[in-house]
Protein backbone atom coordinates (compact mmCIF):
# COMPACT_ATOMS: atom_id res chain seq x y z
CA UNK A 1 -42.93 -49.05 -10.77
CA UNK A 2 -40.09 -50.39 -8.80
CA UNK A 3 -36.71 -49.93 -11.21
CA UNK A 4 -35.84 -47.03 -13.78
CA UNK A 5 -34.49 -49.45 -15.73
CA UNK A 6 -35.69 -51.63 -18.51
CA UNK A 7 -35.89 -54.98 -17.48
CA UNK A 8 -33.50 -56.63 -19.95
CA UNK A 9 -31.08 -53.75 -19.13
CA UNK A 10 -30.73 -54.46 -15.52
CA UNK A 11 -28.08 -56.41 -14.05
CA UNK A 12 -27.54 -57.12 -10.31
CA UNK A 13 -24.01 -57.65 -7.87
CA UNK A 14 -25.13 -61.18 -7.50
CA UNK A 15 -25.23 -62.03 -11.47
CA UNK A 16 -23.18 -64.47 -13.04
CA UNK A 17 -20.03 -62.92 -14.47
CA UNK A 18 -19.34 -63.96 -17.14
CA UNK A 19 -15.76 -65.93 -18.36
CA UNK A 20 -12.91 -63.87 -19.14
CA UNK A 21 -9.60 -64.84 -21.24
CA UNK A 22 -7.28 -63.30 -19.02
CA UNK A 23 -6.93 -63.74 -15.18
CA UNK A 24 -6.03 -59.97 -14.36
CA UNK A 25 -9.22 -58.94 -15.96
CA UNK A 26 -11.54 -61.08 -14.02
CA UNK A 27 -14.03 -59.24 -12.08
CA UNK A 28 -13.10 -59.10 -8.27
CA UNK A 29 -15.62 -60.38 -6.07
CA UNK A 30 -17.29 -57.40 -4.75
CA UNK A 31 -17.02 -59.07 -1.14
CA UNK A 32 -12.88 -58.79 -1.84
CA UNK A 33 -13.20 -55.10 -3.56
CA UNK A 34 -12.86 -52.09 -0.68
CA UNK A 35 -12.60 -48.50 -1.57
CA UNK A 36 -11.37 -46.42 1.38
CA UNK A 37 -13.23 -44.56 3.86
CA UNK A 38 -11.76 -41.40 2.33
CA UNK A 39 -12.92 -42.01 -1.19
CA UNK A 40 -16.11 -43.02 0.12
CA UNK A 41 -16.64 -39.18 1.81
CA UNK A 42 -14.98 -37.57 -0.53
CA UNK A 43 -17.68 -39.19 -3.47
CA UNK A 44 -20.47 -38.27 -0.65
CA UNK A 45 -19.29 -34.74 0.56
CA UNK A 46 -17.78 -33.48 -3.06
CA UNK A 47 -19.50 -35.43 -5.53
CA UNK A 48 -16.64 -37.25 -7.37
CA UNK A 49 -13.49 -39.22 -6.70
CA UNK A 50 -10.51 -39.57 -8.32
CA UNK A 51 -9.38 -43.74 -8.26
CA UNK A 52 -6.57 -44.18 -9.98
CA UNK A 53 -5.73 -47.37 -11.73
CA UNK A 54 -9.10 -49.08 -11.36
CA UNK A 55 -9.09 -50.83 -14.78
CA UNK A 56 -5.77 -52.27 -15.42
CA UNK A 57 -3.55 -52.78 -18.68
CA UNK A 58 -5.29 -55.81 -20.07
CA UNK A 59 -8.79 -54.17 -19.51
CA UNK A 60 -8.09 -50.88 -20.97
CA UNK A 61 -6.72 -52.76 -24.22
CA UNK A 62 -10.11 -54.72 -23.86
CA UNK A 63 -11.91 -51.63 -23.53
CA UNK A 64 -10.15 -49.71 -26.34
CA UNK A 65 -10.66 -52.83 -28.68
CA UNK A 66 -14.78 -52.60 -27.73
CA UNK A 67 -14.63 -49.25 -28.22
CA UNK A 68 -13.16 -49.57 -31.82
CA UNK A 69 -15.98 -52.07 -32.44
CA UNK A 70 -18.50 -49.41 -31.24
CA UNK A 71 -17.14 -46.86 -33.83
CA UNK A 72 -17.42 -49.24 -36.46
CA UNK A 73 -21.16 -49.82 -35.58
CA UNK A 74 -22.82 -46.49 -34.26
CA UNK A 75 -26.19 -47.07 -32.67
CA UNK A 76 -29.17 -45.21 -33.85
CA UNK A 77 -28.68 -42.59 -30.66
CA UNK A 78 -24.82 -42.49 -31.73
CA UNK A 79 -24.17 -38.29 -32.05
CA UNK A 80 -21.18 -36.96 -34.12
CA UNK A 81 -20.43 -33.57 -33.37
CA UNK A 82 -18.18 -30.58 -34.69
CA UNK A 83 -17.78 -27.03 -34.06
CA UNK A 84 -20.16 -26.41 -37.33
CA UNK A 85 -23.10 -29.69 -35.82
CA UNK A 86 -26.41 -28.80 -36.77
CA UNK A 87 -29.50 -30.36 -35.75
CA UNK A 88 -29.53 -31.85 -39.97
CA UNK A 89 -25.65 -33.19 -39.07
CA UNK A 90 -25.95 -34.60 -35.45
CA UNK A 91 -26.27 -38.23 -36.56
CA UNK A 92 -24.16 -38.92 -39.26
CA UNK A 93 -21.65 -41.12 -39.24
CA UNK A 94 -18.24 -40.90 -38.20
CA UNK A 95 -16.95 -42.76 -40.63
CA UNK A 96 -17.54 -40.31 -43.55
CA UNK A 97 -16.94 -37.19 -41.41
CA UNK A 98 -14.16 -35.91 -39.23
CA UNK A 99 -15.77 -35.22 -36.33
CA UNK A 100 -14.55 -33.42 -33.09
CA UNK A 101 -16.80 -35.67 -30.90
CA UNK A 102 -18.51 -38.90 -30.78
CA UNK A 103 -20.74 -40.20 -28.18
CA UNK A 104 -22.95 -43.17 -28.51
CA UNK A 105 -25.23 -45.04 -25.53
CA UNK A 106 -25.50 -48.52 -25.18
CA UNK A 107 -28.02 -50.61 -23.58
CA UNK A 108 -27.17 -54.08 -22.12
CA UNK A 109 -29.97 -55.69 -24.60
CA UNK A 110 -28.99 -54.02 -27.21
CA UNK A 111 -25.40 -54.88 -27.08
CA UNK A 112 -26.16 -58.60 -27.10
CA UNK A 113 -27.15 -58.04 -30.26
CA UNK A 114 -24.84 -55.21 -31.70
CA UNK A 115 -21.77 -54.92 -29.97
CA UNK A 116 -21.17 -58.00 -27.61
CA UNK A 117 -18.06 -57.36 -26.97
CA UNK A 118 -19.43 -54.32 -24.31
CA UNK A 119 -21.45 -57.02 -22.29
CA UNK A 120 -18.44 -58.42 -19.73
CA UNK A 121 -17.37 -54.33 -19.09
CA UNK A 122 -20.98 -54.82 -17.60
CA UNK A 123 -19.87 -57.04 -15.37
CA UNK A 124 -16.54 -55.76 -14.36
CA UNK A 125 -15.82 -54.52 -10.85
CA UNK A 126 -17.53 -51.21 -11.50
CA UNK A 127 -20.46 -52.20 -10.06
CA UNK A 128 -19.71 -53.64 -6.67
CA UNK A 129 -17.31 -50.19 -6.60
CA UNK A 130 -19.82 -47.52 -7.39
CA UNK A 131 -22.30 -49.54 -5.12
CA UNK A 132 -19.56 -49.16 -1.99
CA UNK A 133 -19.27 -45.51 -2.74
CA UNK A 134 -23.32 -44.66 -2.60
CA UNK A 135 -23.84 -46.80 0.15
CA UNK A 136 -25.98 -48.85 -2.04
CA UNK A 137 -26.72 -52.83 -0.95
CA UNK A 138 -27.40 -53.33 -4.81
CA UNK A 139 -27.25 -52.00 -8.14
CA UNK A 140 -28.49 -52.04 -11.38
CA UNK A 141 -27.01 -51.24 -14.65
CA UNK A 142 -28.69 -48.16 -16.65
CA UNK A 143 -26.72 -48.18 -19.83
CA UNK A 144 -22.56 -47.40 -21.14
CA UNK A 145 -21.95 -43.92 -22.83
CA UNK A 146 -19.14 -43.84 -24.90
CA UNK A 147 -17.45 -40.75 -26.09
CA UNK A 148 -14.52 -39.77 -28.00
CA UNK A 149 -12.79 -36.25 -28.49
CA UNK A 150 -10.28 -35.34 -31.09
CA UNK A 151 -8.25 -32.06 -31.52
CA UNK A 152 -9.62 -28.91 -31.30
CA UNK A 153 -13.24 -30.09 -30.35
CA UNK A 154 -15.85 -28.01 -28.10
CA UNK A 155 -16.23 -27.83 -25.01
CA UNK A 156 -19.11 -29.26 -22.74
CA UNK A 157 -20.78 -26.29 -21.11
CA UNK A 158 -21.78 -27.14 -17.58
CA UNK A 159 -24.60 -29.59 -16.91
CA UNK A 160 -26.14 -31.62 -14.14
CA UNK A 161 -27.16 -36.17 -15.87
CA UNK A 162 -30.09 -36.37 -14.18
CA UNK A 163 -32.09 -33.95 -15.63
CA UNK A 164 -31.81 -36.01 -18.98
CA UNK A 165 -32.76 -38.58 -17.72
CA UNK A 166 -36.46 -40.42 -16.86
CA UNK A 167 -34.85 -41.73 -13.44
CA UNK A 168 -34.67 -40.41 -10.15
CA UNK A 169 -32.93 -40.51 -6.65
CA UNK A 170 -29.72 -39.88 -4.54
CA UNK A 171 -27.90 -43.34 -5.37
CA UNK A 172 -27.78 -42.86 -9.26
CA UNK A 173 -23.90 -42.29 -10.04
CA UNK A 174 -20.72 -43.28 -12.91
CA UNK A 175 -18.11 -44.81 -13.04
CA UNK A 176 -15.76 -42.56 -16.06
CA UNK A 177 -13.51 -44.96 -17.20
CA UNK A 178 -10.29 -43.28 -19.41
CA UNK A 179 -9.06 -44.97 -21.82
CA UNK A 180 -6.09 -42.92 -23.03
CA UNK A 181 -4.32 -40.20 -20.81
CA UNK A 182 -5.93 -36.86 -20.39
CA UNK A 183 -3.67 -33.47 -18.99
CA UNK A 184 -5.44 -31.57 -16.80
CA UNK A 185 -6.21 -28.97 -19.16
CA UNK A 186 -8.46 -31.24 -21.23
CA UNK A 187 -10.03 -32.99 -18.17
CA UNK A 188 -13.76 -32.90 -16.91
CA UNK A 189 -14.73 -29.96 -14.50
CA UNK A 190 -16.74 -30.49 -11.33
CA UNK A 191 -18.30 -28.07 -9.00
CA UNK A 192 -17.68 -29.19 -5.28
CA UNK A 193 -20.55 -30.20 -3.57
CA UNK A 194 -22.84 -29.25 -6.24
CA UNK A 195 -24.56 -32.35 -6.41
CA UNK A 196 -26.81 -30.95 -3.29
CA UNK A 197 -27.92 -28.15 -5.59
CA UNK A 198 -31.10 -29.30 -6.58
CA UNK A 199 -32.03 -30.04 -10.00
CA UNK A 200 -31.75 -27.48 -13.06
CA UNK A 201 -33.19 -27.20 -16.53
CA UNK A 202 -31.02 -29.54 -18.83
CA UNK A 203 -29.94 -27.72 -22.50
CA UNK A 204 -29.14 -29.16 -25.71
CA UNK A 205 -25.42 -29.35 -26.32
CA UNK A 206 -25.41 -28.95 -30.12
CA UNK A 207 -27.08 -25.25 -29.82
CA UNK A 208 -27.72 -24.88 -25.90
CA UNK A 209 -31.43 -24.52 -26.62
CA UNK A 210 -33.48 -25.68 -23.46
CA UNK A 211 -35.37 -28.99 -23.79
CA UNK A 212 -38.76 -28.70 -24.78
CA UNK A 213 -41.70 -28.75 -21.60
CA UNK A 214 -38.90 -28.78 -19.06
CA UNK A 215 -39.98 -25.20 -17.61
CA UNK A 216 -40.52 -27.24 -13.36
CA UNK A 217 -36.66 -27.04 -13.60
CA UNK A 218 -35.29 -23.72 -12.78
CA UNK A 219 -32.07 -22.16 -15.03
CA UNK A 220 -28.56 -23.53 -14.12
CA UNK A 221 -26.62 -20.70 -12.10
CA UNK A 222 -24.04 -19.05 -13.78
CA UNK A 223 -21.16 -21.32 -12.89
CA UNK A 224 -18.16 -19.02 -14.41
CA UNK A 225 -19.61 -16.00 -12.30
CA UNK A 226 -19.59 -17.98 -8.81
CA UNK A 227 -16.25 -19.68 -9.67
CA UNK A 228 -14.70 -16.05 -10.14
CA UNK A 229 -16.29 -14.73 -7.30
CA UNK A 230 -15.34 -17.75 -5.13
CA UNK A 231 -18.70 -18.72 -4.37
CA UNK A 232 -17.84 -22.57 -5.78
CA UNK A 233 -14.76 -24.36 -6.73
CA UNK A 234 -14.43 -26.75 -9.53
CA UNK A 235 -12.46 -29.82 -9.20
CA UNK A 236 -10.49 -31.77 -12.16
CA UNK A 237 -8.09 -34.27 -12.36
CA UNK A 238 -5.21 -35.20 -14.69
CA UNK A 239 -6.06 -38.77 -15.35
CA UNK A 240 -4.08 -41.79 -17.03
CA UNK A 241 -5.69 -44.70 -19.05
CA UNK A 242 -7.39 -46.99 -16.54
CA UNK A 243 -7.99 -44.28 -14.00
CA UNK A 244 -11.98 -43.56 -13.10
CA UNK A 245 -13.87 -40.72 -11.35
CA UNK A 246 -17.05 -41.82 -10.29
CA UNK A 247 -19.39 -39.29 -9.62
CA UNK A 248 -22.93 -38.72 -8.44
CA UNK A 249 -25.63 -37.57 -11.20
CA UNK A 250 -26.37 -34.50 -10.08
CA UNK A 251 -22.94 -33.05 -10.27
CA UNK A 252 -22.42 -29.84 -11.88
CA UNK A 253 -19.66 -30.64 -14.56
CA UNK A 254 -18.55 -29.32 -17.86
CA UNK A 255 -15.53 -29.62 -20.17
CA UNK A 256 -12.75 -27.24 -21.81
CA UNK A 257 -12.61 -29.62 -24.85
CA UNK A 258 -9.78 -31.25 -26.38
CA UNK A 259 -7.25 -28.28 -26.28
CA UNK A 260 -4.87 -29.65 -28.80
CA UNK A 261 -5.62 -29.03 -32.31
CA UNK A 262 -3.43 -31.75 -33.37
CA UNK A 263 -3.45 -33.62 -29.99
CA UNK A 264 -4.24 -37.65 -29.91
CA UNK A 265 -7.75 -38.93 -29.65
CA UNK A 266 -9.31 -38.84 -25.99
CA UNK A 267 -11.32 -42.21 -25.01
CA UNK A 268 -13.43 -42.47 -22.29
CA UNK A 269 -16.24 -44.92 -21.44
CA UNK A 270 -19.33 -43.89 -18.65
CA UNK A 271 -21.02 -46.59 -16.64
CA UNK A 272 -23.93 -45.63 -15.70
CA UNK A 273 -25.60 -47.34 -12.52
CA UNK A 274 -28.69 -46.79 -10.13
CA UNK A 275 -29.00 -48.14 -6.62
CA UNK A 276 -31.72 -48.72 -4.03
CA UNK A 277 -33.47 -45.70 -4.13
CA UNK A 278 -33.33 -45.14 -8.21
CA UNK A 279 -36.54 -45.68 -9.47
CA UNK A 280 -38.38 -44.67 -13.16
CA UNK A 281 -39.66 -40.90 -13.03
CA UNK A 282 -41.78 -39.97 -16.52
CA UNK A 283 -40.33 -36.57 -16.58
CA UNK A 284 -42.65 -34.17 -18.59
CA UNK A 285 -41.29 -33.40 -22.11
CA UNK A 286 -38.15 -34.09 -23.37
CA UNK A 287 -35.62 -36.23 -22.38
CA UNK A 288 -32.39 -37.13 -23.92
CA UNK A 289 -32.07 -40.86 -23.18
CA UNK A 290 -34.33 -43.72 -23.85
CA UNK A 291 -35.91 -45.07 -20.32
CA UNK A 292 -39.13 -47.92 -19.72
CA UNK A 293 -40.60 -48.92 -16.72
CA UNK A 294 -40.54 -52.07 -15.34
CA UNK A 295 -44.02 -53.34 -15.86
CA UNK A 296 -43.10 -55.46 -12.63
């Protein structure tokens, strides 16, 4: 099995892009597009990196318009979540409930068909970026998570991506796209370095229970103990619509939650990408996202 990726779901630096309407949102040519040495090591040697102003104005406004559309039309993994979420809750829609959270994952074959409007973010420079920043000749597109917070909603509690996932390998990374500013007290936490950890025993976010026939992974360290003690250092970043952090997958990273009650919605948009090394791993039990070999 050669790709963790579906085939229909994979899409390569040397595809087509496709037309855009506006000049400034054009993809740049990934032979034109340079991130810095320093952004480069600091992705390697910490994790993450902050690059500011990657999407501009006219593709946030793009981006906040597909998001809209992806609100509109959940998809059957789409998760709504409030401080009250039970397992009975989880999935229902948005629309008749005032959630604290939404997250939904798309997949590039199924937003041909449900929410086109997702398929040229595909496309955009993130790729060619994130592929600079592993050291990656290509990459291939895994799926988009999109997630919204409102006031008051829960936190994240610390948690590695790969884990929930049936892929596998050092060049599997984001690109975390903001859509609407985001103070630092409300931003994403990541634990320098941690991404050379090893791999730990994902949890269920709704009630923290641990996923089912996942006992090969040992138990997450207790993160708030070494932070206090000084044994690891968390990094976050006050971010502005259009920023990204790209980060590897096996980052340690958790969130305080939307600390403003009445605060304004928080938009953010996850590509997800693998590159040479990524490859399908049938994890035993459960996983959290849908992944299919390529029969190839």
């Amino acid at each position: 099995m050669s790709v963790g990726f579906a085939p229909a779901m994979v899409v390569r630096l040397s595809c087509r892009h496709l037309a855009r309407s506006k000049a400034s949102m054009a993809p740049t040519p990934a032979a034109n597009l340079r991130v810095s040495s320093q952004q480069v090591q600091a992705y390697r040697e910490n994790g993450v990196v902050h690059l500011p102003q990657l999407f501009g104005p006219d593709w946030v406004q793009y981006l906040r318009e597909a998001f809209g559309q992806g609100m509109q039309r959940p998809g059957k993994y789409a998760e709504f979540i409030s401080k009250d979420s039970t397992w009975e809750t989880l999935f229902e829609n948005a629309q008749r409930k005032n959630v604290g959270m939404f997250q939904d994952q798309v997949f590039y074959e199924e937003a041909v068909e449900r929410l086109p409007d997702w398929v040229p973010v595909f496309h955009s420079h993130a790729a060619a970026v994130i592929a600079q920043l592993m050291g990656s000749a290509t990459v291939s597109f895994f799926y988009l998570h999109a997630i919204l917070k409102r006031g008051g909603s829960t936190a994240i509690p610390w948690h590695q991506d790969l884990p929930y996932w049936k892929v596998d390998g050092k060049q599997i990374g984001s690109v975390w796209i903001a859509l609407d500013d985001m103070p630092l007290a409300a931003s994403v936490r990541y634990v320098q370095g941690s991404h050379a950890w090893g791999l730990f025993r994902p949890r269920h976010f709704v009630d923290h229970s641990p996923y089912a026939g996942r006992d090969e992974l040992p138990e997450l360290p207790d993160v708030e103990t070494m932070l206090r003690a000084g044994e690891a250092n968390a990094l976050s970043f006050e971010v502005k619509a259009g920023d990204a952090l790209c980060f590897d997958s096996r980052i340690v990273h958790g969130s305080p939650g939307h600390p403003e009650a009445d605060g304004p919605e928080q938009r953010r948009v996850a590509l997800r990408f693998g590159g040479d090394d990524a490859i399908y791993c049938d994890r035993a039990g459960e996983t959290a996202i849908p992944t299919f070999a390529d029969p190839a």
